[in-house]
C-alpha atoms as a PDB file:
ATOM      1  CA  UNK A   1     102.242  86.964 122.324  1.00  0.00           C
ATOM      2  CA  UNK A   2     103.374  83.592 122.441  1.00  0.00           C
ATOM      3  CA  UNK A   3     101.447  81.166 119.483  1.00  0.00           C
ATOM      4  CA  UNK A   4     100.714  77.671 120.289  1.00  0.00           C
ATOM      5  CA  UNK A   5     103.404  75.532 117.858  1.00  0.00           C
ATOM      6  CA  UNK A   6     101.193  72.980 117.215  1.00  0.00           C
ATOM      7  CA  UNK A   7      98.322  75.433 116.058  1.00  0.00           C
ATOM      8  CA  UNK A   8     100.469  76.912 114.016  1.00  0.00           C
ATOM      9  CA  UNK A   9     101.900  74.007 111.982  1.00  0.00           C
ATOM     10  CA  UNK A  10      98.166  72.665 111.544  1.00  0.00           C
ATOM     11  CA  UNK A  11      97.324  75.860 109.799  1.00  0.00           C
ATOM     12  CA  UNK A  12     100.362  76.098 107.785  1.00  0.00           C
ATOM     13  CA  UNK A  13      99.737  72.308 106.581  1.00  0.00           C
ATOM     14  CA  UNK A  14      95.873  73.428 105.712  1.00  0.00           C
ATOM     15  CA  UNK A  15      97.613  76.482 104.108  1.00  0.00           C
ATOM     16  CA  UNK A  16      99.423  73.549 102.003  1.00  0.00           C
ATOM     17  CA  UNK A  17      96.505  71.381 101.491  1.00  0.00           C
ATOM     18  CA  UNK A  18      94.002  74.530 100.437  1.00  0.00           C
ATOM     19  CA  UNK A  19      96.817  75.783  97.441  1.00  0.00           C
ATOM     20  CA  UNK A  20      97.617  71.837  96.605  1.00  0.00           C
ATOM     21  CA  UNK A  21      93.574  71.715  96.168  1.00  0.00           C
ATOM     22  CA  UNK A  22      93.385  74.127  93.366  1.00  0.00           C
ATOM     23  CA  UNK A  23      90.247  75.648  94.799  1.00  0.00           C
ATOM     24  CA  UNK A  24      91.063  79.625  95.234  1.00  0.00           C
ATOM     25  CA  UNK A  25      88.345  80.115  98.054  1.00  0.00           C
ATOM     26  CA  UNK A  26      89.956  77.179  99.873  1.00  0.00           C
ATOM     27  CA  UNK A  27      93.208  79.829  99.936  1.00  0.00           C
ATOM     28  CA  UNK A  28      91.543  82.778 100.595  1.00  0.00           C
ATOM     29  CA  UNK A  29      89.924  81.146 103.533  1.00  0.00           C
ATOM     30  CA  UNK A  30      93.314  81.195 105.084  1.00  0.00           C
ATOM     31  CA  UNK A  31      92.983  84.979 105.566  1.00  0.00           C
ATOM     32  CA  UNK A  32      91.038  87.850 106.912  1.00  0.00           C
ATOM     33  CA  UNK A  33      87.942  87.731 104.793  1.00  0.00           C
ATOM     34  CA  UNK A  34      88.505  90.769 102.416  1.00  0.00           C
ATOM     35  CA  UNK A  35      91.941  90.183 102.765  1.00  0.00           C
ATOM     36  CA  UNK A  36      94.343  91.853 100.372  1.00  0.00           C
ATOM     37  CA  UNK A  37      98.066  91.084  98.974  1.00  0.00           C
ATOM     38  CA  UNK A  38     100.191  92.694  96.870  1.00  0.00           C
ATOM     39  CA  UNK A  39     103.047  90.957  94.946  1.00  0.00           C
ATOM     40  CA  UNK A  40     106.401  92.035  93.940  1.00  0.00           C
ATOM     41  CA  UNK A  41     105.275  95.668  94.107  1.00  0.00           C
ATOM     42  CA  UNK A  42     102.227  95.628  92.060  1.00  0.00           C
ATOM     43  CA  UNK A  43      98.600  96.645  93.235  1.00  0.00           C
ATOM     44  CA  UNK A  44      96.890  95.221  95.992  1.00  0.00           C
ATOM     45  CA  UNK A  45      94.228  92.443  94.907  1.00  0.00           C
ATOM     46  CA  UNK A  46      92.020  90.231  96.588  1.00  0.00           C
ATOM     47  CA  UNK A  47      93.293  87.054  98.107  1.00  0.00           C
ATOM     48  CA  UNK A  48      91.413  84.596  95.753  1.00  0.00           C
ATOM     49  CA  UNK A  49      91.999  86.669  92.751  1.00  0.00           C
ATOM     50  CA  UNK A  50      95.626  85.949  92.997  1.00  0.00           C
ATOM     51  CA  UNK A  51      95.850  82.419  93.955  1.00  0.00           C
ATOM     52  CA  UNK A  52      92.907  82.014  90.318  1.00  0.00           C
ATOM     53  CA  UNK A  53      95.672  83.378  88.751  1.00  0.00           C
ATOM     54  CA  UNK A  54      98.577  81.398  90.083  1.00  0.00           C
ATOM     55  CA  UNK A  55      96.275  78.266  89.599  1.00  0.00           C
ATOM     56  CA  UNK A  56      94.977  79.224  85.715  1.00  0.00           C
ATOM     57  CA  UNK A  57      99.174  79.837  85.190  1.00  0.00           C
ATOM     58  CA  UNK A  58     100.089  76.098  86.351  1.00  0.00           C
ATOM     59  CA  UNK A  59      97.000  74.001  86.482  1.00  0.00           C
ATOM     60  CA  UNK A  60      99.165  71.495  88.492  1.00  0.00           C
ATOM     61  CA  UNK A  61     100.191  73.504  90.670  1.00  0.00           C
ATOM     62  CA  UNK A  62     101.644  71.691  93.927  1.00  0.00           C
ATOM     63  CA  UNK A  63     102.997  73.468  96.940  1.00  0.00           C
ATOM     64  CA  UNK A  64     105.455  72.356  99.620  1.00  0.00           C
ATOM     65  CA  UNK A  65     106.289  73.838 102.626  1.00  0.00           C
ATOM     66  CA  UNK A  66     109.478  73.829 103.273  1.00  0.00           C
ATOM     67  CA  UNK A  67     110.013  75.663 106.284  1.00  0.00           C
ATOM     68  CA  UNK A  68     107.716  77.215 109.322  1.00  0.00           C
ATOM     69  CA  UNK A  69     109.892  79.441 111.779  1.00  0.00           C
ATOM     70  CA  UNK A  70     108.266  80.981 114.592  1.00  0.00           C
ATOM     71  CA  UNK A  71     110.215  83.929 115.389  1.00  0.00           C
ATOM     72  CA  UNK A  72     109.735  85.790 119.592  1.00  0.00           C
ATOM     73  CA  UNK A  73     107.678  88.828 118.478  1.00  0.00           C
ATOM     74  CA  UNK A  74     105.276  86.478 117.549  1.00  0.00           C
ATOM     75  CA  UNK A  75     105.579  87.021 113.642  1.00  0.00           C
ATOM     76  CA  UNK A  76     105.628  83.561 111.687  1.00  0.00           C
ATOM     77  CA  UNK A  77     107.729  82.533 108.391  1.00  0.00           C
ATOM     78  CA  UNK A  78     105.898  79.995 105.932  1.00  0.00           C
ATOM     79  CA  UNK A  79     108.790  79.516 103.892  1.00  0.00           C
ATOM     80  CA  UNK A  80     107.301  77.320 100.710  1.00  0.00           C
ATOM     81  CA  UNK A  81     108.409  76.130  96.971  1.00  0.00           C
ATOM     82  CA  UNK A  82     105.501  75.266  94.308  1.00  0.00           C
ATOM     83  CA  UNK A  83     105.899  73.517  91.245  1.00  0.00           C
ATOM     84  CA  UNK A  84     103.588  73.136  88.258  1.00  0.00           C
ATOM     85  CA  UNK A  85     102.814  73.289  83.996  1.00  0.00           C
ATOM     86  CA  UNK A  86     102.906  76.612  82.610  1.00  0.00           C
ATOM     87  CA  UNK A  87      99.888  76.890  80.982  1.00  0.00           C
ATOM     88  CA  UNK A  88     101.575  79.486  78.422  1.00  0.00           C
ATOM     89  CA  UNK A  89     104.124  77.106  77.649  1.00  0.00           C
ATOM     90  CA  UNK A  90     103.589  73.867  78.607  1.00  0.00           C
ATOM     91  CA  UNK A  91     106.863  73.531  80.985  1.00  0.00           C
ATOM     92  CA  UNK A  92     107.433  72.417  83.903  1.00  0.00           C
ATOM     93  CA  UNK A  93     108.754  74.558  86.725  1.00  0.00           C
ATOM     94  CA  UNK A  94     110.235  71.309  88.372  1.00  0.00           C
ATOM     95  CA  UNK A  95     114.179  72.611  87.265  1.00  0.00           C
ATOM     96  CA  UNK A  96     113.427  76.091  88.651  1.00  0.00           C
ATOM     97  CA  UNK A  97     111.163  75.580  91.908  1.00  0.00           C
ATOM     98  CA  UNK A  98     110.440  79.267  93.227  1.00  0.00           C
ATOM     99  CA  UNK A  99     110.820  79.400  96.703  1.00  0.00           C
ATOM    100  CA  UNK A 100     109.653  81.935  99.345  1.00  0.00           C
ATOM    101  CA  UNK A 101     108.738  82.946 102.313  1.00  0.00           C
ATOM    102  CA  UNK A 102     105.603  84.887 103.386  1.00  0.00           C
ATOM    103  CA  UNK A 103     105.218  86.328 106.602  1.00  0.00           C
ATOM    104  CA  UNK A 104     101.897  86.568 108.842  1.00  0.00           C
ATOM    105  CA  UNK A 105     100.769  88.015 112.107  1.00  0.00           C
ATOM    106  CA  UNK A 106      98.454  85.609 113.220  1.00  0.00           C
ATOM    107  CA  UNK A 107      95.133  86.748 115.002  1.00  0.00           C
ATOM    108  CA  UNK A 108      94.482  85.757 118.336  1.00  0.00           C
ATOM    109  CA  UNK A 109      90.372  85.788 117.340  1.00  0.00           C
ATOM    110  CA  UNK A 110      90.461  82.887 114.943  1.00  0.00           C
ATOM    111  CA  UNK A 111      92.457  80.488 112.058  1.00  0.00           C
ATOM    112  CA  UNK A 112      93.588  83.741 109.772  1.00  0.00           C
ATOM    113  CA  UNK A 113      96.521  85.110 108.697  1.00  0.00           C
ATOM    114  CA  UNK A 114      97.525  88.587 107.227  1.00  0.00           C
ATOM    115  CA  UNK A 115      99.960  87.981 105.024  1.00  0.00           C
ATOM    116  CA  UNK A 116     103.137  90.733 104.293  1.00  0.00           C
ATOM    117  CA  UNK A 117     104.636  90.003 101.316  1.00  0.00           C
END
């Protein structure tokens, strides 16, 4: 199924704009409601449970997007860095940015995303 660009690239900046907000309902919005991730192996857990977490570990936490590739069997790559204060330690993440990319299937039914990490 062919996704409309422009669509896409609104809902990857509101994506942006919903992590840069600090508000982890804003995030989970983004998603099936119920929706589910897991991260670098571990359990699956609730969509605003995680992004709490990565907002309580950098308070300041901003997020770019660096990237959006639509690929032709319809899958999408958000390809994003974030930067922010370690609340454990009180540095800066600004010399190591993380970078990734997360994949989604977009629904034709409405603005979510199911994320495969």
């Amino acid at each position: 199924m062919a996704h409309d660009p422009v669509q896409i690239e609104q809902l990857a900046r509101s994506y942006t704009d919903a992590w840069c907000s600090r508000d982890p309902a804003q995030v989970a919005g983004h998603y099936v409601p119920g929706g589910m991730i897991a991260i670098n192996g571990g359990g699956a857990t609730r969509i605003a449970e995680v992004a709490q977490g990565f907002i309580a570990a950098f308070p300041d936490i901003e997020v770019f997007m660096d990237d959006l590739v639509l690929r032709e069997d319809g899958s999408v790559e958000y390809r994003w860095t974030f930067t922010g204060t370690s609340a454990e330690t009180g540095k800066s993440t600004a010399s190591a940015q993380p970078s990734s990319g997360s994949q989604a299937s977009l629904r034709n039914a409405g603005p979510y995303c199911h994320a495969v990490a």
